[in-house]
Every structure is written in structure tokens, then in C-alpha cells.
Protein backbone atom coordinates (compact mmCIF):
# COMPACT_ATOMS: atom_id res chain seq x y z
CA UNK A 1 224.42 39.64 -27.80
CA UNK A 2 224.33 37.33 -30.54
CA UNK A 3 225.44 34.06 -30.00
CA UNK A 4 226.36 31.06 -32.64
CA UNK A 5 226.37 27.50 -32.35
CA UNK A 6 228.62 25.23 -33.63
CA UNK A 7 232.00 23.59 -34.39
CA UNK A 8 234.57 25.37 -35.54
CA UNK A 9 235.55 23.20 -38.68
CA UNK A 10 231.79 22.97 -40.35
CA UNK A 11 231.94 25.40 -43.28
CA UNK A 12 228.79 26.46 -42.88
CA UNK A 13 229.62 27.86 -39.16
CA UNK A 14 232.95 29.26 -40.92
CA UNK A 15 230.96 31.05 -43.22
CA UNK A 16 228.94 32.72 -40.84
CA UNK A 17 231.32 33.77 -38.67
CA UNK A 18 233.18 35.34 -41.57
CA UNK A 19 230.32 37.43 -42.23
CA UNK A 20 229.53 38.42 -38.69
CA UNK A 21 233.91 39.81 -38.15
CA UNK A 22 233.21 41.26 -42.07
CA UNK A 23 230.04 43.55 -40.61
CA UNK A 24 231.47 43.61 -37.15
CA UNK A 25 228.52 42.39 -35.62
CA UNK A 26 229.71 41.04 -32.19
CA UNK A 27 228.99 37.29 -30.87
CA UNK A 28 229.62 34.40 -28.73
CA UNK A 29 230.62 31.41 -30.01
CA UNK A 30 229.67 28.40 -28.42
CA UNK A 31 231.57 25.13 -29.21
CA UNK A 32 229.51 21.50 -29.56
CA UNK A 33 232.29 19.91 -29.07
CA UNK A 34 234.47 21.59 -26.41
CA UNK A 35 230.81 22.61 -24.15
CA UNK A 36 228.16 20.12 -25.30
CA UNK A 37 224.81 21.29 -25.00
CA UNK A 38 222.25 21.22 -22.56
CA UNK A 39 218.22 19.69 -22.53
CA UNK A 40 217.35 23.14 -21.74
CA UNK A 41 218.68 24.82 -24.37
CA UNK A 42 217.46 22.52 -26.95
CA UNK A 43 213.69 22.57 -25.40
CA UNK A 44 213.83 26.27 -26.17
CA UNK A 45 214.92 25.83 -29.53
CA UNK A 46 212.53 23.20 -30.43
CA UNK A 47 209.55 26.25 -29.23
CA UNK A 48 210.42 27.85 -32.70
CA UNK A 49 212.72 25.16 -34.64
CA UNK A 50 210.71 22.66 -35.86
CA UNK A 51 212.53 19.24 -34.81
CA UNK A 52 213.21 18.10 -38.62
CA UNK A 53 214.87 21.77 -39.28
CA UNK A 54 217.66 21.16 -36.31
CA UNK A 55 218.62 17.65 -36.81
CA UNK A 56 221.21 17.34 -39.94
CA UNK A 57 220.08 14.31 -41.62
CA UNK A 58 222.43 14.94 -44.24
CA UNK A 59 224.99 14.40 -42.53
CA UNK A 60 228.23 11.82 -42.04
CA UNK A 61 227.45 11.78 -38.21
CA UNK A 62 223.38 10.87 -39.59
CA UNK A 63 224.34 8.02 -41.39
CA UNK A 64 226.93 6.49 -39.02
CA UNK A 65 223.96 6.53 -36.26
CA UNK A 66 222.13 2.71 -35.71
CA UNK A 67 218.41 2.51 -36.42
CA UNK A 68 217.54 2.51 -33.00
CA UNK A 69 219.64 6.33 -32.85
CA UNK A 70 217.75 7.32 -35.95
CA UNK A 71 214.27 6.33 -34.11
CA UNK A 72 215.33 9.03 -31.07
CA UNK A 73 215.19 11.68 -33.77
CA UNK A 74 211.06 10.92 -34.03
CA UNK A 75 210.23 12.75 -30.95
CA UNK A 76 211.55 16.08 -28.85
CA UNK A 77 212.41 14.26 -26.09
CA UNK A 78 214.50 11.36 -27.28
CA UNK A 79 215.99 13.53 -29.98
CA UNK A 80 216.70 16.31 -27.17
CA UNK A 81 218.50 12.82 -25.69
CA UNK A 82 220.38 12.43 -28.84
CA UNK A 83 221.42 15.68 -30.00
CA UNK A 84 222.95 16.02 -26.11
CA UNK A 85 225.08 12.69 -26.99
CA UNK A 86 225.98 13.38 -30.81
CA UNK A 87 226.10 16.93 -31.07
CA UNK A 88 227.23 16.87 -34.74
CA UNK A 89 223.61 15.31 -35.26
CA UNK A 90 222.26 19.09 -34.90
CA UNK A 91 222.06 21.40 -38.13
CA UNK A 92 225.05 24.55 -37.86
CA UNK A 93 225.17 26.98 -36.94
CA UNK A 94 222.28 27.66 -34.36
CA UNK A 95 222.39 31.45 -34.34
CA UNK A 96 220.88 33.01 -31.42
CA UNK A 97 220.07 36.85 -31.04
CA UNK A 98 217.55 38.14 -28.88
CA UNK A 99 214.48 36.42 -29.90
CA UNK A 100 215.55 35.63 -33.13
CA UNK A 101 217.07 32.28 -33.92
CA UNK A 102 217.77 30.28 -37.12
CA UNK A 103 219.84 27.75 -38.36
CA UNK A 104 222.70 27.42 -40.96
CA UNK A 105 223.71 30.24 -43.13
CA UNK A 106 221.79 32.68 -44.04
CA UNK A 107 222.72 35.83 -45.10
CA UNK A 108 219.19 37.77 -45.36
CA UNK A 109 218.68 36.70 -41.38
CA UNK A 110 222.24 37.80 -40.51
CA UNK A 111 221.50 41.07 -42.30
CA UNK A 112 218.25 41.40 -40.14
CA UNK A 113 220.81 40.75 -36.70
């Protein structure tokens, strides 16, 4: 089952999900806001998302954080802290499937679901 990560408003999930209903692939969709996310989850990410890839720095949530926020991003277990706290911090969507996981849209890894 694939599963994808997100908020519902953030284009990029909206795109993807689009894409998934268009090639009715089935999926879960798991909501940052309405569910959180747990340490667990994230540690397993972090095994094949390099930390830098899964925090949106881009972001209006990254630049509303203090300095002292920004520092937790530095290292897995502070930024596991953070992401838990400000979910909007993490890059969407996290798509899950199997072993395979990526982040935000991609159409050539959706294909490969």
C-alpha cells in the first residue's frame, strides 16, 4: 500500500495525489496536521532521506522558526524533535511504498510505484 504524507492544502501534495486517482494507484493519506507524526517514523526515514532532503528550508514555516529552532535542524535527533513540533518544517509529500520512499513530486518515482 502506498502511503503519502502531507497536508492537504500544499500543492505539491495536491499534485501528487492528482496523479495517483489519474493512474488509480491506491494510497493512504496521512495528514501532518490532523495525526502529527511520530520519532519513529521519522528515524526510519532519515535511514534513506538524507536530513537536508526532508526539512523544507524554503519554506514560510522555515523562516518564521527562531535561531535556536533552526539549530535543531543540525542533527537527527533534535530535528526528529522539531519536525514532531512543526510538522510543516518537513518537505511534502513523503511518499511511502514498500521500500521505496521519496519526497515531493515526482512523476518518474510515481511511475516506478
Amino acid at each position: 500500500m502506498t502511503k503519502i504524507y502531507g497536508i492537504p492544502n500544499c500543492n505539491s501534495v495536491k499534485k501528487t495525489r492528482v496523479w495517483l486517482d489519474e493512474h488509480s494507484v491506491t494510497y493512504q493519506f496521512h495528514d501532518f496536521k490532523k495525526l502529527g507524526i511520530d520519532a519513529a517514523t521519522l528515524q526510519a526515514w532519515l535511514k534513506t532521506i538524507p536530513l537536508d532532503v526532508l526539512i523544507n528550508k524554503k519554506g514560510t514555516t522555515w523562516r518564521g522558526l527562531s535561531d535556536a529552532e533552526k539549530a535543531m535542524a543540525d542533527a537527527p535527533d533534535t530535528a526528529i524533535e522539531l519536525m514532531m513540533n512543526k510538522t510543516s518544517v518537513i518537505k511534502r509529500p513523503v511518499v511511502v511504498s514498500g521500500a521505496q520512499i521519496f519526497v515531493g513530486h515526482d512523476e518518474a518515482a510515481l511511475a516506478r510505484l
